[in-house]
C-alpha atoms as a PDB file:
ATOM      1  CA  UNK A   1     -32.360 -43.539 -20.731  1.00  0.00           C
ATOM      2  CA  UNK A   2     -33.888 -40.129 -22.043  1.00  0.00           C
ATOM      3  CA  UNK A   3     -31.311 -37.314 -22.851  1.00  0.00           C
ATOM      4  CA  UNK A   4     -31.518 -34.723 -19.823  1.00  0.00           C
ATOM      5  CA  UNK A   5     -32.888 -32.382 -21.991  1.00  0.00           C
ATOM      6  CA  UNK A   6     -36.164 -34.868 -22.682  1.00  0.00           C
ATOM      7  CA  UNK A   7     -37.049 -35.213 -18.995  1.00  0.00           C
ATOM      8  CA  UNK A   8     -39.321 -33.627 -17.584  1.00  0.00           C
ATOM      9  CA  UNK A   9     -38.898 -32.037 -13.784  1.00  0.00           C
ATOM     10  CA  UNK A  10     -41.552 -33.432 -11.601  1.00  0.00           C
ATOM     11  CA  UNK A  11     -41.318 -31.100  -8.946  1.00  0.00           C
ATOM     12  CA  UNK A  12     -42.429 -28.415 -11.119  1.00  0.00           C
ATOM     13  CA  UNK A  13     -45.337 -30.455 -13.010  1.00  0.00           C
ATOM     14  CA  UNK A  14     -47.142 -31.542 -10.628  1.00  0.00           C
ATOM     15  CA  UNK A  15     -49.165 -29.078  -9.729  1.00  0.00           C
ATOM     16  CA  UNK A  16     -50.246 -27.517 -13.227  1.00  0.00           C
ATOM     17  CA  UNK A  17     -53.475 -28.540 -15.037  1.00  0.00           C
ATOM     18  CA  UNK A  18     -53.314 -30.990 -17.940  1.00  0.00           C
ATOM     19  CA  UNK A  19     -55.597 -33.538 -19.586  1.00  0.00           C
ATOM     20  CA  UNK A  20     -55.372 -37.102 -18.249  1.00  0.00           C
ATOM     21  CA  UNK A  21     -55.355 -40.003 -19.963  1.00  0.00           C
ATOM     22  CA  UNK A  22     -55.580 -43.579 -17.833  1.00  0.00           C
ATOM     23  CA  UNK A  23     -54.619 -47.244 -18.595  1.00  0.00           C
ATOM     24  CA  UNK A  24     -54.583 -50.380 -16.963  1.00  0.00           C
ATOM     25  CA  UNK A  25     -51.395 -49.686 -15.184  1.00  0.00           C
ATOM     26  CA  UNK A  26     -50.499 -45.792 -15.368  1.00  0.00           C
ATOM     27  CA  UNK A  27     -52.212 -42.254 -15.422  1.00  0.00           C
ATOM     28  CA  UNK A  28     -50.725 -40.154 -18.199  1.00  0.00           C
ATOM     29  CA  UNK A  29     -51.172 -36.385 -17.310  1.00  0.00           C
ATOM     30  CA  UNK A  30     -50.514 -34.388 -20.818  1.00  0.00           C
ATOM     31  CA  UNK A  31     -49.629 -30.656 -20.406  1.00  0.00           C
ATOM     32  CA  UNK A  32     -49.437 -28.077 -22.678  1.00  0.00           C
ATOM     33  CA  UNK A  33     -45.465 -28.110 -23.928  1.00  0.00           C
ATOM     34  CA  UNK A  34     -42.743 -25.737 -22.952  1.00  0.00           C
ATOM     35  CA  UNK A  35     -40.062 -26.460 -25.476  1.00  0.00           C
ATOM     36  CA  UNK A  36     -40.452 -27.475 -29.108  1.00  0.00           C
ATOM     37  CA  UNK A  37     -39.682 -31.167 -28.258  1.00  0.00           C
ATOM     38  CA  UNK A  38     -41.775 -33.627 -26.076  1.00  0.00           C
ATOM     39  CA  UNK A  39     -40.483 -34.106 -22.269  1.00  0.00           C
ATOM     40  CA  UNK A  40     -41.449 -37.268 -20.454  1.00  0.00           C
ATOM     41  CA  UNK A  41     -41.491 -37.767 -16.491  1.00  0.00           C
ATOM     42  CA  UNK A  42     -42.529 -40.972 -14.580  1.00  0.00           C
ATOM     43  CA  UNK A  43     -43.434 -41.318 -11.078  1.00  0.00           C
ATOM     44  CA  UNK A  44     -43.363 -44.328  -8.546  1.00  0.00           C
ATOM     45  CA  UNK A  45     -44.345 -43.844  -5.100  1.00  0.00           C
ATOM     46  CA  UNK A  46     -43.177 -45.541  -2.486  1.00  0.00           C
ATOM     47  CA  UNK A  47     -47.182 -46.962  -2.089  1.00  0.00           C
ATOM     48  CA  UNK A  48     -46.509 -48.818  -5.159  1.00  0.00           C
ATOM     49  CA  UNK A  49     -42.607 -50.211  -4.562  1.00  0.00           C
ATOM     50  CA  UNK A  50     -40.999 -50.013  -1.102  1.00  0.00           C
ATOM     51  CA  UNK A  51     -38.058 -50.694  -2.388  1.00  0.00           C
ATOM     52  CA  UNK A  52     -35.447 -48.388  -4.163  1.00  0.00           C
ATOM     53  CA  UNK A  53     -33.872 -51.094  -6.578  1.00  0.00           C
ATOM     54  CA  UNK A  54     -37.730 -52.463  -7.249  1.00  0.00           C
ATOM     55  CA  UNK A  55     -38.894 -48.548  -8.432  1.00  0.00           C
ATOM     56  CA  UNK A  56     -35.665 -47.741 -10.172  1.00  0.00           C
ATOM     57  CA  UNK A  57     -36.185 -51.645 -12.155  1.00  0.00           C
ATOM     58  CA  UNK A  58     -40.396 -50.271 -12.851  1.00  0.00           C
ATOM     59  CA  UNK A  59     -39.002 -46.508 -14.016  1.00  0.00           C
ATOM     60  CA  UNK A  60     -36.459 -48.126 -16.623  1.00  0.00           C
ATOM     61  CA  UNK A  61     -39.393 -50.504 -17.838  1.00  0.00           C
ATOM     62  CA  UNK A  62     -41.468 -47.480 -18.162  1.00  0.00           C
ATOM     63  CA  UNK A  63     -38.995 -44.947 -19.370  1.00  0.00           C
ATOM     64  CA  UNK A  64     -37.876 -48.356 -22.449  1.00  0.00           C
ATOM     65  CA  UNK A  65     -41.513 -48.063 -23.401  1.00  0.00           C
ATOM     66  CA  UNK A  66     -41.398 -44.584 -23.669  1.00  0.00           C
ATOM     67  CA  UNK A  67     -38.400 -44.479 -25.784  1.00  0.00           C
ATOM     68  CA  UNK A  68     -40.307 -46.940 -28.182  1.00  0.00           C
ATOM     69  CA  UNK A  69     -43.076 -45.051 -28.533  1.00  0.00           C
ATOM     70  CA  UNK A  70     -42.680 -41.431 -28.273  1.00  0.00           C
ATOM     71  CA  UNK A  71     -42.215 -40.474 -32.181  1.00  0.00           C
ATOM     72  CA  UNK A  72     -45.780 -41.608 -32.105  1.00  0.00           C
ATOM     73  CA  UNK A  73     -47.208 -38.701 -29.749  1.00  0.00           C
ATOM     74  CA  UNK A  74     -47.714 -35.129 -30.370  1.00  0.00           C
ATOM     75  CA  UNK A  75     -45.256 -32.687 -28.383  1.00  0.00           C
ATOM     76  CA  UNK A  76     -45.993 -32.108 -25.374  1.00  0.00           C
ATOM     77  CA  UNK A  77     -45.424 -32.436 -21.586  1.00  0.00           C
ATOM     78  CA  UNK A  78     -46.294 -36.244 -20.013  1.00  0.00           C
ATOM     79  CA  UNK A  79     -46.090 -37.204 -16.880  1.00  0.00           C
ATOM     80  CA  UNK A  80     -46.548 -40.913 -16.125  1.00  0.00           C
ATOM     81  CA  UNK A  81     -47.981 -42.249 -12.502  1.00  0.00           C
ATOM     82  CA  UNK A  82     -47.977 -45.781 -12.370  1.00  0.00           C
ATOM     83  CA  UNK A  83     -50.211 -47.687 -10.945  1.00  0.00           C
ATOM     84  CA  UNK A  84     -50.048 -50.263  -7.769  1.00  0.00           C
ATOM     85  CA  UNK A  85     -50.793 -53.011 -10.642  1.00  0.00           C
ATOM     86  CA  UNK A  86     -47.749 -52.229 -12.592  1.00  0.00           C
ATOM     87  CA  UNK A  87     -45.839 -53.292  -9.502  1.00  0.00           C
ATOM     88  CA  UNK A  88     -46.095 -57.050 -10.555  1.00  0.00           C
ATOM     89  CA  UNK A  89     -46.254 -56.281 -14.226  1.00  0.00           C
ATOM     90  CA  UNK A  90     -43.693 -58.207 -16.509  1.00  0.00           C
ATOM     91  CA  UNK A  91     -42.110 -55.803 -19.329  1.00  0.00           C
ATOM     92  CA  UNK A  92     -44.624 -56.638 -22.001  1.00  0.00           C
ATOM     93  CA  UNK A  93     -47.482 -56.300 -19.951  1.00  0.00           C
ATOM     94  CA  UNK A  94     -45.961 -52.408 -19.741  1.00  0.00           C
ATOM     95  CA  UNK A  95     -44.979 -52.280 -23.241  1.00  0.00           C
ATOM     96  CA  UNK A  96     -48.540 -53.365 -24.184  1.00  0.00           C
ATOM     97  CA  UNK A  97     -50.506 -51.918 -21.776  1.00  0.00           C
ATOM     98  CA  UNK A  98     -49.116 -48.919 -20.088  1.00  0.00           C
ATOM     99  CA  UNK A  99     -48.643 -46.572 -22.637  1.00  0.00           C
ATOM    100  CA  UNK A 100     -51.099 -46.555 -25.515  1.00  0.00           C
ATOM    101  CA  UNK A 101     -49.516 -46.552 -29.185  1.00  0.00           C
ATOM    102  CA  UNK A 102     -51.445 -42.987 -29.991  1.00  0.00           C
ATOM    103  CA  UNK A 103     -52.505 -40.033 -27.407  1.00  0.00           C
ATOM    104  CA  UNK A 104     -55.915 -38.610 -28.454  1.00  0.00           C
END
């Protein structure tokens, strides 16, 4: 898991203007930073997971591949919104093709 400090708030985010970036299984939304450090959020509705335990298993997938590749992106702000197909996705289908290697 992400240090506190390196989460992002969702509640707050949501409703500011960003660029977006999309993949085969999430949205990134890329906002302008606050801090000096980059802050990652993701978000799973219940649309995609009905099931606590099944979200909670797709956010730690998600928030693994973040970890791996997060030197790799300028600071900033990202919010990740996964996709219904990332429901069924096995962890190197995310690690491959949820979160691209460089943000342009």
């Amino acid at each position: 898991m992400l240090a506190k400090k390196y989460r992002l708030p969702i509640q707050n985010t949501m409703r500011r203007a960003g660029r977006v970036r999309r993949t085969a299984l999430c949205t990134i939304k890329i906002f302008y930073p606050e801090f000096p450090y980059s802050r990652f959020g993701v978000l799973i509705t219940k649309k995609i997971a009905a099931s606590a335990v099944k979200r909670n298993a797709l956010r730690r997938m998600i928030m693994d591949a973040i970890l791996k590749i997060r030197g790799a992106w300028p600071v900033a702000d990202y919010l990740v919104i996964a996709h219904s197909s990332s429901a069924t996705a096995t962890k190197e289908e995310i690690y491959e093709n949820c979160l691209p290697l460089s943000i342009d």
